[in-house]
Protein backbone atom coordinates (compact mmCIF):
# COMPACT_ATOMS: atom_id res chain seq x y z
CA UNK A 1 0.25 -24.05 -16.03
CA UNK A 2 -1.18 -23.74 -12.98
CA UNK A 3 0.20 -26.86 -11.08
CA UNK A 4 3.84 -25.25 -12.62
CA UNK A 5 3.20 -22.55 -10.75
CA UNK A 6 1.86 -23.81 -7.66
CA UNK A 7 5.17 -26.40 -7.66
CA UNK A 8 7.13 -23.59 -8.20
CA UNK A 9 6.03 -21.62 -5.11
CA UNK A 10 6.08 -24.39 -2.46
CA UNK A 11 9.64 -24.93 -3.50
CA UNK A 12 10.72 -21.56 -3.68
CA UNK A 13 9.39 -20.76 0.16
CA UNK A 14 11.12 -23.39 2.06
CA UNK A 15 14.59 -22.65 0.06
CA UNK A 16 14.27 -18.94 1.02
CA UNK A 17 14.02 -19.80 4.74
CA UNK A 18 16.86 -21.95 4.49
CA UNK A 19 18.84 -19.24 2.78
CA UNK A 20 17.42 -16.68 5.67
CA UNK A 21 19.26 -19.40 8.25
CA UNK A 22 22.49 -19.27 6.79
CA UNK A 23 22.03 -15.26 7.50
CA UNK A 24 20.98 -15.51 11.94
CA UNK A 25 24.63 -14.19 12.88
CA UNK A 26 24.33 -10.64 11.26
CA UNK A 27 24.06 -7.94 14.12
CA UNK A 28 20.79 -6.89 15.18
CA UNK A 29 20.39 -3.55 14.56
CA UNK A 30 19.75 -5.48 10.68
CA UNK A 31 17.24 -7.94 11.44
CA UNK A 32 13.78 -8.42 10.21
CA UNK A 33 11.29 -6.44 12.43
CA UNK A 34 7.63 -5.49 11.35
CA UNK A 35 5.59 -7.30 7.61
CA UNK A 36 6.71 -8.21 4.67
CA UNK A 37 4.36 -5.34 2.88
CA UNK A 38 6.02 -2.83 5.90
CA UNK A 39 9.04 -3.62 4.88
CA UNK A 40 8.78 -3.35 1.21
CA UNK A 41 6.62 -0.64 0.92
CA UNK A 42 6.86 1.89 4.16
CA UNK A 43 8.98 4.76 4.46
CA UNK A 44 9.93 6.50 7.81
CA UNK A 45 8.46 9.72 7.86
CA UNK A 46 9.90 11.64 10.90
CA UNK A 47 13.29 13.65 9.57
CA UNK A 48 16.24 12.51 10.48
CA UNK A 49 18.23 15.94 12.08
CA UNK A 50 21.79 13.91 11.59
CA UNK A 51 21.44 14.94 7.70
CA UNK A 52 20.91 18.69 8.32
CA UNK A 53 22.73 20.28 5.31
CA UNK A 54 23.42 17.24 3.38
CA UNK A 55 23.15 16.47 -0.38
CA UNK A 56 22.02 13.07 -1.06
CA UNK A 57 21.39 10.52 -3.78
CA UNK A 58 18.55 8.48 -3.21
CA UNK A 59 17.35 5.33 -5.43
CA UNK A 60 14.55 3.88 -4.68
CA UNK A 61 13.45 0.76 -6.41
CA UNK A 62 11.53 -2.51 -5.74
CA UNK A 63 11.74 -5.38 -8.57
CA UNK A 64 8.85 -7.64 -8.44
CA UNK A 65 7.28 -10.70 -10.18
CA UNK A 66 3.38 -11.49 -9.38
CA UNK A 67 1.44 -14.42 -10.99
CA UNK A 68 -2.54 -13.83 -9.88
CA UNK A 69 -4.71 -17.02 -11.06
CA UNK A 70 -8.23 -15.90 -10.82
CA UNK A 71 -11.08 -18.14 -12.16
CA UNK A 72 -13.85 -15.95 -9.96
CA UNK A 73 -16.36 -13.73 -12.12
CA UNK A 74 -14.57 -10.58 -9.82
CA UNK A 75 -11.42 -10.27 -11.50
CA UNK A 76 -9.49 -11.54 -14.36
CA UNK A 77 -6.18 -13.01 -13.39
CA UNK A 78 -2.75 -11.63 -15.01
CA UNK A 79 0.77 -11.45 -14.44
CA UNK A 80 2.96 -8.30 -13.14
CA UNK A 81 6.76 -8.66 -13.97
CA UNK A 82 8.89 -5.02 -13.60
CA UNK A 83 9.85 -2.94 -11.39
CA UNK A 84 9.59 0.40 -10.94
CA UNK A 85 12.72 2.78 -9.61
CA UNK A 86 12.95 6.32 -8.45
CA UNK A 87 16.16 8.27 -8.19
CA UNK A 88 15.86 11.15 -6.22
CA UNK A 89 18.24 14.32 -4.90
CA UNK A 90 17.26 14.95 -1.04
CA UNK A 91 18.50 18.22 0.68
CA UNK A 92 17.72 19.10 4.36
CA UNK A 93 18.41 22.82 5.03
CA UNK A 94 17.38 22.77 8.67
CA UNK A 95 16.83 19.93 11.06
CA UNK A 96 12.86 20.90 10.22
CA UNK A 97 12.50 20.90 6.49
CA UNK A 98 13.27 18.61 3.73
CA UNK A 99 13.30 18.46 0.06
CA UNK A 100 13.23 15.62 -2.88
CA UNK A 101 13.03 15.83 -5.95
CA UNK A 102 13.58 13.04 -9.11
CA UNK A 103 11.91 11.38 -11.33
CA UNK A 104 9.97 7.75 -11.20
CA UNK A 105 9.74 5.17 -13.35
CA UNK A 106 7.63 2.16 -13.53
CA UNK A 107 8.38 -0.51 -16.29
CA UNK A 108 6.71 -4.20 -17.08
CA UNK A 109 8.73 -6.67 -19.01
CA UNK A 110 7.65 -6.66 -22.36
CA UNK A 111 5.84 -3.67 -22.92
CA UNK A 112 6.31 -0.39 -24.51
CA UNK A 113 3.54 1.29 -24.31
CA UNK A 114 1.69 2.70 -20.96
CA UNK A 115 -1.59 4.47 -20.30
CA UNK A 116 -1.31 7.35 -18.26
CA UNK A 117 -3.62 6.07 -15.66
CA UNK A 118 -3.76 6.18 -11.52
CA UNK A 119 -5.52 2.92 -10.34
CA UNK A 120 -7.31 0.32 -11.97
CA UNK A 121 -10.93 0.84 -11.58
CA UNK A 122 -14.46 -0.37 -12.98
CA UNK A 123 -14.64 1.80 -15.55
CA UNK A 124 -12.01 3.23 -17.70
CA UNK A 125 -12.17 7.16 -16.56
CA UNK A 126 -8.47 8.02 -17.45
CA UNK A 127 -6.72 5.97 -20.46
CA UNK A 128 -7.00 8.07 -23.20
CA UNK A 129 -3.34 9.25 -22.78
CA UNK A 130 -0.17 6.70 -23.22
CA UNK A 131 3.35 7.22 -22.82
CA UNK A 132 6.76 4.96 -24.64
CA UNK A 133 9.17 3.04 -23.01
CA UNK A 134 8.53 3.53 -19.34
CA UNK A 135 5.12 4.97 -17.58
CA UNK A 136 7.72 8.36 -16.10
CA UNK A 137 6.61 10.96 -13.95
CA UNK A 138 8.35 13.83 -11.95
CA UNK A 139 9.07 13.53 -8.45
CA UNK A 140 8.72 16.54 -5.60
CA UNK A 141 8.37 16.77 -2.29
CA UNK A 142 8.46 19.48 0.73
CA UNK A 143 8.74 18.39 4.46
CA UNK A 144 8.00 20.24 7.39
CA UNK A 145 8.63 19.13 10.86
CA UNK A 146 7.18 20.15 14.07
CA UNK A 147 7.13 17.82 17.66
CA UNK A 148 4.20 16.13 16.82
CA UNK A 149 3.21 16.92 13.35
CA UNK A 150 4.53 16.40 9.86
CA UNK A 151 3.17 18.27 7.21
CA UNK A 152 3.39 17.27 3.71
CA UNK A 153 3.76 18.68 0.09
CA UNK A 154 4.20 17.29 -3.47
CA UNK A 155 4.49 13.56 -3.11
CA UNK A 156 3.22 12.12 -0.04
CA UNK A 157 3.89 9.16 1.76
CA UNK A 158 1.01 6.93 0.43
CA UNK A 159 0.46 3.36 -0.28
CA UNK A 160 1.05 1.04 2.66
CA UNK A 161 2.32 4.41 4.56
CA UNK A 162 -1.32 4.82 5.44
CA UNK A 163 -2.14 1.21 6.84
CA UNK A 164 -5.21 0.93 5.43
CA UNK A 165 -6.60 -2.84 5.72
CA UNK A 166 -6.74 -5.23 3.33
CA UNK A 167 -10.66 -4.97 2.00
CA UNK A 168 -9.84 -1.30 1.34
CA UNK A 169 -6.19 -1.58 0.24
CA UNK A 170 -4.97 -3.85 -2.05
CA UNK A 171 -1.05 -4.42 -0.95
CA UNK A 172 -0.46 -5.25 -5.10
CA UNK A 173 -0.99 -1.72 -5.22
CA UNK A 174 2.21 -0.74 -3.88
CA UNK A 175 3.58 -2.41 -7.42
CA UNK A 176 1.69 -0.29 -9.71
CA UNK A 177 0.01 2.23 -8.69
CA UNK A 178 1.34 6.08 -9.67
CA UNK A 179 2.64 8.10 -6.68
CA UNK A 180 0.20 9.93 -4.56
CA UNK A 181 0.45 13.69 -4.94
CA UNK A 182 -1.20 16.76 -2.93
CA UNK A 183 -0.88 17.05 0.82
CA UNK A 184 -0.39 15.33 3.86
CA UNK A 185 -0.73 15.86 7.49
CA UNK A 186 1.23 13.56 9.62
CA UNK A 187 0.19 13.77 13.85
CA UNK A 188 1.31 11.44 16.16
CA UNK A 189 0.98 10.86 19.90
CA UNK A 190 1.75 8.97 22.59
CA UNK A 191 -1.75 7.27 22.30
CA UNK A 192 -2.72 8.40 18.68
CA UNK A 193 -1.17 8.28 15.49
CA UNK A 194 -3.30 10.01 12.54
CA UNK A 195 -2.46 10.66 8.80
CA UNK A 196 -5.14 12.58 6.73
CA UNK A 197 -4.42 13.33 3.02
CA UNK A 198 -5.24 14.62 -0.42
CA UNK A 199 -4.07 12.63 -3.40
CA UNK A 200 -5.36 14.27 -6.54
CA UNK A 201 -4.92 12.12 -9.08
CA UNK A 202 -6.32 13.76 -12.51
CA UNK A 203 -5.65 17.29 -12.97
CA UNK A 204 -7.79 18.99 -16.19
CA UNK A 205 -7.17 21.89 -17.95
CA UNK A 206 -10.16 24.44 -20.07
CA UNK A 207 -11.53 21.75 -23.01
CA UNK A 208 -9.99 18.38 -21.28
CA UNK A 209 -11.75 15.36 -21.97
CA UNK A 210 -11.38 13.35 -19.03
CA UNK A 211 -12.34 14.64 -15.08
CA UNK A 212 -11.20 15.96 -12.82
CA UNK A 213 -10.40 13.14 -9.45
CA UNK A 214 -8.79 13.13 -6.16
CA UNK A 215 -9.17 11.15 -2.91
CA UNK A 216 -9.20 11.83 0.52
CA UNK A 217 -8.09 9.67 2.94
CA UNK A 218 -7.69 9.40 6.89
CA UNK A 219 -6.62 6.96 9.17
CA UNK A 220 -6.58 6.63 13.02
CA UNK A 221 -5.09 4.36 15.37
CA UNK A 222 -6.26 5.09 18.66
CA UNK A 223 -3.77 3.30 20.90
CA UNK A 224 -0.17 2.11 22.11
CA UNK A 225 2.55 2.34 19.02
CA UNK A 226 2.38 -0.56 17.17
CA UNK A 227 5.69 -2.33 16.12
CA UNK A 228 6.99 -1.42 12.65
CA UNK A 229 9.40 -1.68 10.00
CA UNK A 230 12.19 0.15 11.74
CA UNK A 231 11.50 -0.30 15.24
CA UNK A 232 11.36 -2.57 18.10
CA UNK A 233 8.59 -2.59 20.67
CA UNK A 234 8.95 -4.49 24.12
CA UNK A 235 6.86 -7.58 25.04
CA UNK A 236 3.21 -7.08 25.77
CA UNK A 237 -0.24 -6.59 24.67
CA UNK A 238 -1.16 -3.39 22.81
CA UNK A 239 -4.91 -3.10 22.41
CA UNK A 240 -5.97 -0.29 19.79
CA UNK A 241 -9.20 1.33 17.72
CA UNK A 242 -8.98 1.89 14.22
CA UNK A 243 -10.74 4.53 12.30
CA UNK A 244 -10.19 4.71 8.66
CA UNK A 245 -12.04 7.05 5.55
CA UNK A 246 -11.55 7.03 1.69
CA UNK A 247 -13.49 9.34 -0.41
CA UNK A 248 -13.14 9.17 -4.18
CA UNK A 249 -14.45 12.68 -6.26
CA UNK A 250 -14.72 12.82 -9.51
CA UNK A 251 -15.85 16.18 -11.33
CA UNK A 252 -14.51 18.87 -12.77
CA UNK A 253 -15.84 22.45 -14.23
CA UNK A 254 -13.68 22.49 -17.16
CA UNK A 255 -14.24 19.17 -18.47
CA UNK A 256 -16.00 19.19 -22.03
CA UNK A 257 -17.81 16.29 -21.72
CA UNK A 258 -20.34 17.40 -19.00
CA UNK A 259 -20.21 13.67 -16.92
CA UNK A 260 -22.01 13.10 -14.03
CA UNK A 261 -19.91 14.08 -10.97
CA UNK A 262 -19.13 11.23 -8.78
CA UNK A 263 -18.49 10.84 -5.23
CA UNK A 264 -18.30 7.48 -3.57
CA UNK A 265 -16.38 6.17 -0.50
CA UNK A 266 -15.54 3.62 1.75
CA UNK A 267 -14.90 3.82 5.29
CA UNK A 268 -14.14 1.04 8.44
CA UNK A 269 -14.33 0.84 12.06
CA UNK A 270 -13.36 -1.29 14.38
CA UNK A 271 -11.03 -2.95 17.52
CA UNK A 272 -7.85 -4.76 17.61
CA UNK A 273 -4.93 -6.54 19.51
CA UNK A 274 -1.35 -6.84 18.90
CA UNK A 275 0.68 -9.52 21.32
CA UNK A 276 4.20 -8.80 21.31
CA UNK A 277 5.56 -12.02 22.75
CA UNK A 278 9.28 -11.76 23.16
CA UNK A 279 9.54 -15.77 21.53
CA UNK A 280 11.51 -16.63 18.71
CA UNK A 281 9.34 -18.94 17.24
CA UNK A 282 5.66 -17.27 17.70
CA UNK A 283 7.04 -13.15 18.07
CA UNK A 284 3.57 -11.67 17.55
CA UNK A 285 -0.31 -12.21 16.99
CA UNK A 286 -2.64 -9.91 16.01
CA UNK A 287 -6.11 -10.36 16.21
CA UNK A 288 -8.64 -7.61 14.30
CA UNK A 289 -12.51 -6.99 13.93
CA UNK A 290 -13.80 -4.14 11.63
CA UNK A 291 -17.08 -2.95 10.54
CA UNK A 292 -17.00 -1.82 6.72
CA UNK A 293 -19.17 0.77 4.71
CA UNK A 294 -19.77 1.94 0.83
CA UNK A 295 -21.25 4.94 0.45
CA UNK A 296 -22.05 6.53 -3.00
CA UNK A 297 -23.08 10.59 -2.49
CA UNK A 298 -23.33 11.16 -6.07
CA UNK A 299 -23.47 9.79 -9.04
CA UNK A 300 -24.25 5.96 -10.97
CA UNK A 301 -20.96 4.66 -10.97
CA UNK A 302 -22.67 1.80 -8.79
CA UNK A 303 -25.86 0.17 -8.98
CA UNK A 304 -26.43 1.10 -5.38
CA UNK A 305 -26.45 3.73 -2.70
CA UNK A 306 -25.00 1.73 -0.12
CA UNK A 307 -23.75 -0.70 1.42
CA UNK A 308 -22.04 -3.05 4.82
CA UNK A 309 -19.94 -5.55 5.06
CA UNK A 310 -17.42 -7.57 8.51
CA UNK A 311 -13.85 -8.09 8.02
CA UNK A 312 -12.12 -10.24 11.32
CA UNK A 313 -8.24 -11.43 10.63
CA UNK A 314 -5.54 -12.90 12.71
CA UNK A 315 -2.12 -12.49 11.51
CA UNK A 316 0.80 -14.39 13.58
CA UNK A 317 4.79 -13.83 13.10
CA UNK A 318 6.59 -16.63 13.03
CA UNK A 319 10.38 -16.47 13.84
CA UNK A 320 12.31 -13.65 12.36
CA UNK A 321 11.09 -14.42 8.82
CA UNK A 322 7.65 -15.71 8.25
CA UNK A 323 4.51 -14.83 8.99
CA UNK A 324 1.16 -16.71 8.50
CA UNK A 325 -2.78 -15.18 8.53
CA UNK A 326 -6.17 -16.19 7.69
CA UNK A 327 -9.39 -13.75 7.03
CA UNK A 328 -12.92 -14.28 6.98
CA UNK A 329 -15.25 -11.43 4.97
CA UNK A 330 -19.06 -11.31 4.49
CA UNK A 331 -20.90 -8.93 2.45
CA UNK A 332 -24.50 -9.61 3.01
CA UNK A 333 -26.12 -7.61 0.22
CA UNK A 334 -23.67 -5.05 -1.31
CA UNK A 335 -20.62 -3.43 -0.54
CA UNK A 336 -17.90 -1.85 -3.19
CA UNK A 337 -14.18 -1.47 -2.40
CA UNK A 338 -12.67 1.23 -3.86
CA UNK A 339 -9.13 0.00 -3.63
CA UNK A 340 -8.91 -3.47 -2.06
CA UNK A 341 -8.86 -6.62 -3.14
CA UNK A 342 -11.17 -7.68 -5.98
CA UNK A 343 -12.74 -10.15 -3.38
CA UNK A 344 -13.75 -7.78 -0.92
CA UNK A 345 -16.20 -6.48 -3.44
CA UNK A 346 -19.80 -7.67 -4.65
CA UNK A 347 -18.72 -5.80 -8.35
CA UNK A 348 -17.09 -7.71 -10.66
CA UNK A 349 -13.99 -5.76 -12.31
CA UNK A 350 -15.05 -8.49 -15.78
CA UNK A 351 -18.41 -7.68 -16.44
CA UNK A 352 -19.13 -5.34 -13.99
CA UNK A 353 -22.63 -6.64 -12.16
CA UNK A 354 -22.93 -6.67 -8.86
CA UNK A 355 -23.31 -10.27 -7.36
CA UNK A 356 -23.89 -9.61 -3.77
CA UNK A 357 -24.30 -11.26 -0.72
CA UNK A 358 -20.43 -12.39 -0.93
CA UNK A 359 -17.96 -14.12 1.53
CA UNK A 360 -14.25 -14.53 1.56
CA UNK A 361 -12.06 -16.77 3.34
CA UNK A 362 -8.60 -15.97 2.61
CA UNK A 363 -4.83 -17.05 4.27
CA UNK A 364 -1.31 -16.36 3.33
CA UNK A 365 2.37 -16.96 4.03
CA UNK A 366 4.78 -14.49 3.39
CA UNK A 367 8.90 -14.48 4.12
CA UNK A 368 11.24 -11.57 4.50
CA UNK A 369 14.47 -10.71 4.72
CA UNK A 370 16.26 -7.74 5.41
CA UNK A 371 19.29 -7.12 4.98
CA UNK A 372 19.83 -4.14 6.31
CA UNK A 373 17.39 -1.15 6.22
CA UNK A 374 15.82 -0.75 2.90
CA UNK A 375 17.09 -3.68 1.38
CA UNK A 376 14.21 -6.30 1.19
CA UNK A 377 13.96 -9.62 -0.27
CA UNK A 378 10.68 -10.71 0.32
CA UNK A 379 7.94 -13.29 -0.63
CA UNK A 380 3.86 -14.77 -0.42
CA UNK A 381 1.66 -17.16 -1.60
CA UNK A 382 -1.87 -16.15 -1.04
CA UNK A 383 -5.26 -17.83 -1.68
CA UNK A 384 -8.78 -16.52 -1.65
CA UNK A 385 -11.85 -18.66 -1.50
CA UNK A 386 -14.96 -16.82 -2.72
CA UNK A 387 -18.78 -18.28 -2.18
CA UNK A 388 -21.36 -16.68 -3.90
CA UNK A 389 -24.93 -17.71 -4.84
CA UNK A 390 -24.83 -20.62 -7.01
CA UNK A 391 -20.86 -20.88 -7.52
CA UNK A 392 -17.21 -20.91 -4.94
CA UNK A 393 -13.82 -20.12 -6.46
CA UNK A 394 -10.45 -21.10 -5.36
CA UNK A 395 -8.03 -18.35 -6.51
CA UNK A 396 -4.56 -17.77 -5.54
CA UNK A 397 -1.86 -15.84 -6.08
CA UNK A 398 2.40 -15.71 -5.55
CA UNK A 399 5.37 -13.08 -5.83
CA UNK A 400 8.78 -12.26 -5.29
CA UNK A 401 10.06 -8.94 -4.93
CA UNK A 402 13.34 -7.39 -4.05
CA UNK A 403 13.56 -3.62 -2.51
CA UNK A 404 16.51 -2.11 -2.91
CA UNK A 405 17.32 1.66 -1.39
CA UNK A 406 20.88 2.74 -1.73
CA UNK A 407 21.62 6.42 -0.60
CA UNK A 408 25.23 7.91 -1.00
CA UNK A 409 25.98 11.61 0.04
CA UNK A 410 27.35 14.14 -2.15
CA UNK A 411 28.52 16.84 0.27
CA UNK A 412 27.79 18.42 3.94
CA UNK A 413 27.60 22.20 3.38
CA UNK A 414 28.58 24.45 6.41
CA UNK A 415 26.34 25.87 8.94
CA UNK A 416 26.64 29.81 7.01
CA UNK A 417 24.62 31.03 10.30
CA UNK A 418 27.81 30.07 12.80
CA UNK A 419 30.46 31.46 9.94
CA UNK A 420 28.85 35.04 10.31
């Protein structure tokens, strides 16, 4: 099965570029700028003042099939085919404020029944609680502009919105995980771009059973703007610092139970360089360096207070439609992620020890194609190679996904404020 797979892939990459050739003449204002993952998964977050007063339909979707092989004591390997879909009503009564609200839906082929669950995690803290058919929540958010600040409300702009790295952030996650709730403050300037949030993730009410968790999160990116998924940036190197915090709480008064409160996090410094080169064959290189720490404040979740680990990566572009990196990791003793990749952490998800003294090499290809904005096609092939006392592991991993984000107004209502 697994050299079906691995055929499979290698043939399905090079006939994806060709297709992507046969697509060069479409204007510019639609081709493929920023990551695969930026494009897929980011939304811009600064309002748009050309929809003041207009009724919208949103629907937001991305269809995916993921095939993980994992032999490694870390993780299990498994298979994610769905998609999951969120129509939406958006309304902006002034050029400053904004409001969504729908519903979202996520849905794997094949099943029909869901726990009600956030992320995946060590231990099972929240699957008591299952829905049918589809794993459905509501949708809600409130917007507020100002120059250099966005603030928040409802459902924030999380996932790969917060460009967390890869040992903290598991890009997968953007397939599966709930929507992050609570509040958000966005702050950008010309040197600084900052998002700090609060996701809370399991409310509880007098005689629940399960606790009560949120995270908070912050990330800074001390330097020039980095080029994204719906921007260009001119040729040149952009050195930049970045500063990023998770903090995981779980708790709760009301809970019945009386659990140990929890309180673990994860946090990463370090330096970086983005070359913008102006080329059509190598566009862009980015070289980073980080220093990573696990810190657990209260609790036994972990067999350890803390812990360190080095994360250095160099990701290149490649044409308008491909991009290439490779990764080295080394934990010496201990560290935990709380959301990354299962190898970026000395804890096995299987059997949950803690191996230690871990290192990762990993590299990936990944092709885009946009179509225009919000509609994605995109795909990887990824491989991790894991050494650990006594053993090494070759896992890998490929997908396809598909994000598509139609949006069709329903009516422009008049400015009441010029009419009086």
């Amino acid at each position: 099965m697994n050299k079906l797979f691995t055929h499979i892939v290698f043939l399905l990459l090079p006939a994806l570029a060709c297709a992507n050739g046969d697509l060069q003449e479409e204007s510019a204002r639609n081709r493929d700028v920023g990551t695969m993952w930026q494009q897929l998964a980011t939304s811009p977050y600064r309002l748009d003042t050309a929809d003041v007063r207009a009724l919208r339909v949103e629907l937001e979707s991305i269809s995916f099939f993921r095939n993980n092989e994992y032999p490694s004591p870390l993780a299990d390997g498994y298979s994610l085919p769905g998609l999951w879909v969120q129509p939406k009503l958006t309304y902006m009564p002034l050029k400053q404020i904004k409001v969504e609200l729908g519903l979202q839906a996520l849905i794997f082929n094949g099943a029909n029944r869901y726990p009600n669950y956030v992320y995946h995690d060590i231990p099972l803290w929240k699957g008591a609680q299952y829905t049918s058919g589809a794993h459905l929540l509501p949708w809600f958010r409130a917007q507020a502009d100002f120059r250099q600040l966005s603030i928040v409300l409802g459902n924030i702009y999380g996932g790969q919105n917060h460009g967390i790295i890869e040992p903290l952030f598991n890009p997968e996650t953007n397939l599966t995980q709930d929507p992050e709730m609570g509040f958000q403050l966005l702050w950008d300037r010309p040197l600084l771009h900052a998002d700090i949030w609060l996701n809370w993730q399991s409310y509880i009410f007098r005689e629940d059973t399960h606790q009560e968790a949120f995270t908070v999160g912050t990330t800074w990116r001390i330097g020039k703007k980095e080029a994204d998924a719906t921007s260009r940036t001119k040729p040149g190197i952009r050195p930049y610092l970045p500063v990023q915090l998770i903090l995981q709480h779980r708790g709760g008064e009301q809970n019945t139970e009386n659990r140990a409160v929890q309180t673990i996090c994860n946090a990463s410094v370090g330096g970086g360089m983005q070359w913008n080169t102006g080329k059509r064959v190598l566009r862009s290189l980015t070289a980073e360096a980080d220093a990573l720490f696990c810190y657990q404040q209260k609790g036994n979740l972990w067999p350890f207070k803390s812990g360190a680990a080095g994360y250095v990566s160099v990701d290149l572009g490649l044409w308008r439609f491909l991009e290439a990196g490779v990764s080295y990791y080394i934990a010496p003793r201990h560290f935990v992620s709380l959301y990354g990749n299962h190898f970026y952490s000395t804890l096995s998800t299987v059997d949950e020890q803690d191996y230690g003294k871990l290192q990762t090499a990993a590299a990936h290809i990944r092709f885009h194609h946009t179509f225009h904005r919000g509609y994605t096609l995109g795909a990887d092939v990824e491989a991790w190679q894991t050494w650990q006392a006594k053993r090494s592991d070759l896992n890998f991993s490929f997908g396809i996904y598909l994000r598509v984000n139609p949006s069709f107004l329903i009516k422009r209502f008049p400015d009441s404020r010029r009419q009086k």
